[in-house]
Protein backbone atom coordinates (compact mmCIF):
# COMPACT_ATOMS: atom_id res chain seq x y z
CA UNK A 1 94.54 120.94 77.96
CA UNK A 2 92.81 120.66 81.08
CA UNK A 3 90.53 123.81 81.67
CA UNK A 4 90.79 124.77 84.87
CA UNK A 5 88.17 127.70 84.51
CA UNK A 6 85.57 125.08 84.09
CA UNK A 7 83.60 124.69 86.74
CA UNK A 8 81.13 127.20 88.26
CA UNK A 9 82.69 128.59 91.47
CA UNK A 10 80.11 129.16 94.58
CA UNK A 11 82.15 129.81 97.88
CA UNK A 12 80.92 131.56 101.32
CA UNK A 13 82.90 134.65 102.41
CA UNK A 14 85.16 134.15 105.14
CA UNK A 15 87.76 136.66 106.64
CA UNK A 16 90.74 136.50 108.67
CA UNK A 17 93.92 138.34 109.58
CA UNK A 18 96.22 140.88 107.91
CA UNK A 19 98.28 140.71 105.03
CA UNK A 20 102.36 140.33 104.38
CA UNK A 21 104.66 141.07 101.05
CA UNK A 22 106.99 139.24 99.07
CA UNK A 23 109.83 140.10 97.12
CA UNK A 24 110.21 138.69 93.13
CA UNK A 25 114.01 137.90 92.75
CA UNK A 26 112.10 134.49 91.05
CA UNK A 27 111.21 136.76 88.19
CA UNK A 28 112.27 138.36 85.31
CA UNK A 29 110.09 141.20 83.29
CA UNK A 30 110.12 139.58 80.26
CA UNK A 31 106.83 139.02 78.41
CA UNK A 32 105.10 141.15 80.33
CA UNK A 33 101.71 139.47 79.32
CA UNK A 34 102.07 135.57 80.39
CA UNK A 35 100.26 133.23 82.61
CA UNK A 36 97.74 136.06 82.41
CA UNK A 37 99.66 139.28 83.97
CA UNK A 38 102.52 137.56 84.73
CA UNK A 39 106.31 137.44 84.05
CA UNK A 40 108.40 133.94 82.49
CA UNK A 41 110.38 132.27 85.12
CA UNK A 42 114.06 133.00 85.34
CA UNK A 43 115.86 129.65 84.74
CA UNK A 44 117.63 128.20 88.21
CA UNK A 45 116.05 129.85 90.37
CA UNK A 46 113.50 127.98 93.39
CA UNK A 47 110.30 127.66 91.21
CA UNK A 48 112.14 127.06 87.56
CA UNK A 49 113.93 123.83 89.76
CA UNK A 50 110.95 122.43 91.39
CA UNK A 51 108.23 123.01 88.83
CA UNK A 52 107.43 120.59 85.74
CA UNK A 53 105.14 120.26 83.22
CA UNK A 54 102.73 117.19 82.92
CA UNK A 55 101.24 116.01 79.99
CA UNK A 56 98.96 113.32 78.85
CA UNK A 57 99.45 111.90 75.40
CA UNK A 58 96.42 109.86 75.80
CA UNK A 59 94.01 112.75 76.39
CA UNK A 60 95.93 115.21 74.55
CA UNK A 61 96.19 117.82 78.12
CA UNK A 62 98.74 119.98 79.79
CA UNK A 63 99.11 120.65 83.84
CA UNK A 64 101.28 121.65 86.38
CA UNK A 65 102.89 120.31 88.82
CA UNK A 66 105.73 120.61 92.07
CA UNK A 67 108.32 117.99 92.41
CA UNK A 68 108.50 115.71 96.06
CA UNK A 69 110.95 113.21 97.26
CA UNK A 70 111.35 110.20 95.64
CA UNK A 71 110.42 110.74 92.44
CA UNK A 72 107.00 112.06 93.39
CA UNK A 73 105.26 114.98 91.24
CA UNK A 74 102.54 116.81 93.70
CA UNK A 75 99.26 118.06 91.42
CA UNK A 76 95.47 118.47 91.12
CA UNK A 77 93.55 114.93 91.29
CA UNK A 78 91.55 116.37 87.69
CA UNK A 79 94.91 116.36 86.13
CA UNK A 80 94.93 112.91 87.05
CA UNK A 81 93.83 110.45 83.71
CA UNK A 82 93.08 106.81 83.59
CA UNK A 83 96.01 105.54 82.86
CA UNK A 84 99.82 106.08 83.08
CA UNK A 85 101.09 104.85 80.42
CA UNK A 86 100.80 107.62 77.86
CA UNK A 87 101.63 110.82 80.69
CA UNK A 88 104.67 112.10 81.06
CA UNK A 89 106.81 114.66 83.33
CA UNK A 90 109.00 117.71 81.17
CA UNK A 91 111.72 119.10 83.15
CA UNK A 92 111.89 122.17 81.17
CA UNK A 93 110.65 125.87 81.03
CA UNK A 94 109.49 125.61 78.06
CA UNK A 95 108.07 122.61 77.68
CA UNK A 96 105.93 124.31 74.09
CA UNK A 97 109.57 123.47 72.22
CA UNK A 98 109.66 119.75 73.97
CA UNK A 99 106.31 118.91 73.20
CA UNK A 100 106.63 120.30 69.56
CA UNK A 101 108.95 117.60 68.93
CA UNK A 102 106.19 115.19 67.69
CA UNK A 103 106.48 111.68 68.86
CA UNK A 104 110.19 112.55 69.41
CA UNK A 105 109.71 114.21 72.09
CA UNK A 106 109.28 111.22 74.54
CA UNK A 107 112.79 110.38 74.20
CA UNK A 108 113.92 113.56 75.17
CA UNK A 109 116.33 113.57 77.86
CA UNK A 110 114.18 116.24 79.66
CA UNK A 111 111.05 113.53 79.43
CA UNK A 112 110.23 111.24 81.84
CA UNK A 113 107.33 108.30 82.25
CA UNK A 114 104.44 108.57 84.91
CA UNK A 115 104.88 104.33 86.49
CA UNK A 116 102.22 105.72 88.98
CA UNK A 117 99.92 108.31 89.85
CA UNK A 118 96.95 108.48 92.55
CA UNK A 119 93.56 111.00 92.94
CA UNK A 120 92.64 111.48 96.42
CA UNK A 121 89.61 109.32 96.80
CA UNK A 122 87.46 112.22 98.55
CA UNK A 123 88.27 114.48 95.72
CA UNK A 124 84.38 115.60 94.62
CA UNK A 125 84.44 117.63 91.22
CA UNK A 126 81.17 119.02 92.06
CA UNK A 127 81.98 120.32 95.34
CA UNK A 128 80.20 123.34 95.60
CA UNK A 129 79.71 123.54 100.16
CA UNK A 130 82.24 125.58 100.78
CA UNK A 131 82.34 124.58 104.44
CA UNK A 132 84.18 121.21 102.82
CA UNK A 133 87.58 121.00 100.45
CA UNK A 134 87.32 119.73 97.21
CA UNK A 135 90.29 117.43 97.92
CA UNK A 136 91.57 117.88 94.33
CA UNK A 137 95.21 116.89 95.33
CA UNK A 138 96.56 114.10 93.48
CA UNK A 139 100.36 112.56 93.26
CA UNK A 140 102.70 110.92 90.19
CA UNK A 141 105.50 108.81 89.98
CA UNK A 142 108.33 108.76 87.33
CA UNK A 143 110.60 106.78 86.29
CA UNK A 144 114.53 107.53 86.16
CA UNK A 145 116.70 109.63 87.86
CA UNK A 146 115.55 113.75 88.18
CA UNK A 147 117.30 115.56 85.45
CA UNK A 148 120.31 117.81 86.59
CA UNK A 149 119.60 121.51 87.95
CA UNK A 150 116.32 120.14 89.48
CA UNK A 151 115.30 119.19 93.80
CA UNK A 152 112.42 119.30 95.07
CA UNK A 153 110.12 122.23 96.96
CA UNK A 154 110.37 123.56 100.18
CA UNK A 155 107.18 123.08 102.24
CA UNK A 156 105.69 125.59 104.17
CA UNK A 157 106.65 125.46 107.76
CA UNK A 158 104.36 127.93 109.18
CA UNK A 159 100.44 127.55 108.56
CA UNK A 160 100.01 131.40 110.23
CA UNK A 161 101.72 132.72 106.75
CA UNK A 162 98.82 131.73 104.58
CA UNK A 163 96.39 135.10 106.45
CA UNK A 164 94.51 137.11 104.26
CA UNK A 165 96.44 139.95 102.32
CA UNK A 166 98.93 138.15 101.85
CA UNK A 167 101.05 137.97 98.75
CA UNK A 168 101.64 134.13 97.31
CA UNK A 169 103.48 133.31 94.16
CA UNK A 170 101.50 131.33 91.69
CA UNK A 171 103.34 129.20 88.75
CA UNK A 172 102.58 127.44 85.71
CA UNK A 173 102.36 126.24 82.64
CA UNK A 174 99.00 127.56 81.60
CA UNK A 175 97.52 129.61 79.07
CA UNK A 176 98.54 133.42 78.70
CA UNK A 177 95.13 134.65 77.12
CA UNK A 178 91.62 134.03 78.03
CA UNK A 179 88.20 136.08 77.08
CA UNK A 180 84.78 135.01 78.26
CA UNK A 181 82.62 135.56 74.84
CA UNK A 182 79.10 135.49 75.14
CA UNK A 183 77.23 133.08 73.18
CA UNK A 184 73.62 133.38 72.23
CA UNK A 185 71.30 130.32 72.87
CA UNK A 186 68.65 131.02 70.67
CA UNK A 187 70.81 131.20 67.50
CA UNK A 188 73.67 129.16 68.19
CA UNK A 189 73.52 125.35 66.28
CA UNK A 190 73.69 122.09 68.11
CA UNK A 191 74.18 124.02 71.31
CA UNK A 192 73.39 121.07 73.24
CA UNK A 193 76.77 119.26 71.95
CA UNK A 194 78.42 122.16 71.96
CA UNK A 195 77.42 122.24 76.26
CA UNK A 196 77.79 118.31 76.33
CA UNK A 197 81.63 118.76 75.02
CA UNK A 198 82.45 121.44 77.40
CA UNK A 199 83.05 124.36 74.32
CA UNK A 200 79.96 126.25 75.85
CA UNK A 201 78.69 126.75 79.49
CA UNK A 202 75.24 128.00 79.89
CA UNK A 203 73.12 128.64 83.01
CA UNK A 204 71.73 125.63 82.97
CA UNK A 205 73.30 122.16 81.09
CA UNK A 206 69.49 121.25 79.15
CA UNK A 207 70.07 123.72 76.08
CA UNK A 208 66.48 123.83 75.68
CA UNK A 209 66.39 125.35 78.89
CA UNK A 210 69.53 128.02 78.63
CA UNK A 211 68.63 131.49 78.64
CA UNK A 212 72.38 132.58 79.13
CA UNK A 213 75.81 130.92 77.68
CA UNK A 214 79.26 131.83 77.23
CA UNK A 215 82.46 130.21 75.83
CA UNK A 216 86.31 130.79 76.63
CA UNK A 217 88.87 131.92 73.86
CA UNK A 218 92.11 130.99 75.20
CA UNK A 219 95.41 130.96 73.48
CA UNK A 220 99.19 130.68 74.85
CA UNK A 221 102.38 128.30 74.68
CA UNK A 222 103.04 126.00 77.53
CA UNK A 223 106.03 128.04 79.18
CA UNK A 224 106.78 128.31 82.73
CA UNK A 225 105.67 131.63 83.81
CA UNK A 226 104.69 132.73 87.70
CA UNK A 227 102.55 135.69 88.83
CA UNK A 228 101.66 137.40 92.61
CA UNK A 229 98.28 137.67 93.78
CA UNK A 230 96.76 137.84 97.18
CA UNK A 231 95.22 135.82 99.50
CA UNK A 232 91.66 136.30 100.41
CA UNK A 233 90.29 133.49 102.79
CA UNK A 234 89.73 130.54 103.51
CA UNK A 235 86.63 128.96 103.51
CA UNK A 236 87.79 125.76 105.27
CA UNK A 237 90.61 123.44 106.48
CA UNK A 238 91.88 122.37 102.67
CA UNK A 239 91.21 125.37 100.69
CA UNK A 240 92.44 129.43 100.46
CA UNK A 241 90.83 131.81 98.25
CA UNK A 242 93.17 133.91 96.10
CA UNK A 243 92.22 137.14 94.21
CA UNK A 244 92.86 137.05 90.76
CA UNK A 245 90.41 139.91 89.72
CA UNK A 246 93.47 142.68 89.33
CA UNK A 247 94.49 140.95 86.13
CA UNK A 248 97.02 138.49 87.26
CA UNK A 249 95.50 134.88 87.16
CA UNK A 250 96.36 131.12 86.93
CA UNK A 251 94.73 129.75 84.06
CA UNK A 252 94.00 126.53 82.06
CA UNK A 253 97.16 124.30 81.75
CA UNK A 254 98.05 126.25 85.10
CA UNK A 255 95.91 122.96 87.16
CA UNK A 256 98.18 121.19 89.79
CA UNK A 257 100.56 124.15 89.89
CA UNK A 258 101.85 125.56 92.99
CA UNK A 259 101.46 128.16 94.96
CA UNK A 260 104.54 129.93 97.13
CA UNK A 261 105.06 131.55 100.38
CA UNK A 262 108.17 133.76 100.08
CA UNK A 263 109.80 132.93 103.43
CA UNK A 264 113.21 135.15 103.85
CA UNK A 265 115.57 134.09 100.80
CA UNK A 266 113.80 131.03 99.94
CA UNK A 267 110.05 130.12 98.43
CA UNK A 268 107.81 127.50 100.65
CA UNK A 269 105.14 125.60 98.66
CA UNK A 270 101.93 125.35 100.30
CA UNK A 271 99.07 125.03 97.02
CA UNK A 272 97.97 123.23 94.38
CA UNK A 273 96.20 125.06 91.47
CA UNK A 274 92.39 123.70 91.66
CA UNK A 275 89.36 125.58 90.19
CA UNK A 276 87.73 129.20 89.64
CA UNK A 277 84.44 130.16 87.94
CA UNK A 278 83.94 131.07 84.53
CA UNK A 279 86.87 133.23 82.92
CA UNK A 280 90.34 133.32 84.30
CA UNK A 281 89.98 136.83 86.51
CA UNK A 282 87.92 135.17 88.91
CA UNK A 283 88.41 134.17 92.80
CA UNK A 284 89.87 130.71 92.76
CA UNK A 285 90.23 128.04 94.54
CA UNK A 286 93.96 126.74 95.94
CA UNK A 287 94.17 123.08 97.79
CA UNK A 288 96.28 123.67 101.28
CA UNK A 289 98.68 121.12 101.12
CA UNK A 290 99.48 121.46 104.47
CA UNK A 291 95.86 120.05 105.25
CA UNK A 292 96.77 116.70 102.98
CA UNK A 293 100.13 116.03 104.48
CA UNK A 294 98.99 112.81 105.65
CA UNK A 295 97.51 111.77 102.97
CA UNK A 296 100.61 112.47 100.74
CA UNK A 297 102.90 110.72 103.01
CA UNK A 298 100.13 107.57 103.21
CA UNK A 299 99.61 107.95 99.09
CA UNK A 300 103.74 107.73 98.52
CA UNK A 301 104.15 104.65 100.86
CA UNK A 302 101.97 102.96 98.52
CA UNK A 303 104.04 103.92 95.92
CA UNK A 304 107.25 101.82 97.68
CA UNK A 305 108.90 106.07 98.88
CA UNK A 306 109.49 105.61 102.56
C-alpha cells in the first residue's frame, strides 16, 4: 500500500478568504470509524460512481483514484509504478472482497487492465518550497468498456469555491486506523534497515545520527469511504492545504483520491490526494487539478482520447 503519510510535510502559512458548507446526502453513518473519522460511501450516489480503486500487483499497493473521459483514471504521480502490466482499476466499493479473490480476482468483471499510465514529469517527491506544487498528478488508461452504474466526475467550474473555510469532501480507499508510535533509537536493532525500508522515520535518515524516530501502525480494509474537512490555504497555484487535525483524515491507500466541492445537488472534483507529514491527523497536501488542466488534456492526447 502506498503510504501517503510518508513524507515530512514543511509548508509556509498562507491565508485567504472565508469559508462555505456542504451538505452529505453522499453519505451514510455507517461505520462510524472509516477512512479515519469518516462514514462508507452510499452505493450510486456521485462519488461511489466516479471513484475506483487502483492496485498494483507488481508492487503489492492500493490507491485511489477519479474516473475521466475516455477511459482515463485521474491520480497521484507516486501511485504511478513502472510498469502497467500488473495494475489494475476495481469498480467496486469494496474493492477488500475483489482483491481477496486471489489471482481470481483479475478476471472479475469489476477488474479492468491499466494499457497506459503517465507521472507528470515535474512531479518532485522531495518538494519541500512551498512557493512551488509538487505536481504529483498522474493519469491511467484501461482497457474495456466502464462497468455499468459508473461516468465520470464533474469538474469544478468555479476556482473562487476552493477559499479557506471551506468544507471539501475527501474519498478513498485508504486505511481506517493509524497511530504514530514512538520508537527508540538507541535500543531498537538494525534501525538503519528498518529507516532504509521506510518501517521507521527518524529525524535524520543516518541511524547513527537519529536522536528521535517513530513508526506508523495502520490497519483497515480497502472500502470506499469519504470524510469532510476544511480548507486551509493555499500555498501556491497547484496545491490547497486541508485540515485534518479534528480527527477526520485521508490516509494511506487514500493517495490519488479526490477531493469534492459540493456545488448545489451535485459534487465537482477539484483534488487529488498527495502527501501530509508524519501520522494521518496532520495538514496535508491536495494537488488543484484545475492548475493541471492542460497538462491532463496534453497527457490524454498522447494516450489516442481526443
Amino acid at each position: 500500500m502506498k503510504v501517503l503519510s510518508s513524507l515530512f510535510l514543511t509548508v509556509a502559512l498562507i491565508t485567504a478568504g472565508c469559508g462555505s458548507s456542504v451538505n452529505s446526502n453522499n453519505l451514510t453513518a455507517k461505520n462510524s470509524n472509516s477512512i479515519i473519522g469518516g462514514q462508507l460511501v452510499k452505493e450510486g450516489t456521485a462519488l461511489a460512481q466516479s471513484v475506483v480503486g487502483i492496485y498494483d500487483d507488481n508492487e503489492g499497493y492500493t490507491c485511489t483514484g477519479s474516473l475521466l473521459p475516455g477511459n482515463l483514471v485521474l491520480t497521484a504521480a507516486h501511485c504511478i509504478g513502472k510498469k502497467t502490466s500488473g495494475v489494475y482499476i476495481v469498480f467496486h466499493p469494496d474493492m477488500e472482497s475483489i482483491l481477496n479473490m486471489g489471482n481470481n480476482f483479475k478476471n472479475s468483471p469489476a477488474v479492468r487492465q491499466v494499457v497506459k499510465m503517465q507521472a507528470n514529469d515535474d512531479w518532485n517527491p522531495g518538494q519541500a518550497n512551498a512557493a512551488f506544487p509538487g505536481n504529483d498528478v498522474g493519469l491511467m488508461m484501461y482497457e474495456g468498456e466502464t462497468p455499468k452504474g459508473y461516468q465520470t466526475a464533474k469538474i469544478l467550474t468555479d476556482p473562487a469555491a476552493l477559499k479557506t473555510g471551506a468544507t471539501t469532501i475527501l474519498a478513498g480507499y485508504g486505511v481506517d486506523y493509524a497511530e504514530v508510535i514512538p520508537v527508540d533509537p538507541k535500543k531498537t536493532k538494525n534501525l538503519q534497515d528498518l529507516i532504509d525500508k521506510g518501517e521507521v522515520f527518524c529525524n535524520n535518515d543516518d541511524a547513527r545520527k537519529a536522536t528521535t524516530c517513530i513508526r506508523e501502525e495502520l490497519s483497515g480494509p480497502a472500502i470506499l469511504k469519504a470524510v469532510t474537512v476544511k480548507i486551509k490555504y493555499s500555498p501556491n497555484d497547484g496545491e490547497v492545504i486541508l485540515d485534518q487535525t479534528d480527527g477526520k483524515a485521508a490516509c494511506s491507500g487514500d493517495s490519488g483520491g479526490p477531493a469534492y466541492i459540493q456545488v448545489g445537488d451535485e459534487v465537482q472534483l477539484w483534488g487529488v490526494t498527495s502527501r501530509s507529514g508524519i501520522g494521518c491527523n496532520n495538514d496535508i497536501i491536495y494537488m488543484n487539478i484545475l492548475h493541471y488542466a492542460t497538462w491532463i488534456k496534453d497527457t490524454a492526447k498522447s494516450f489516442g482520447v481526443k
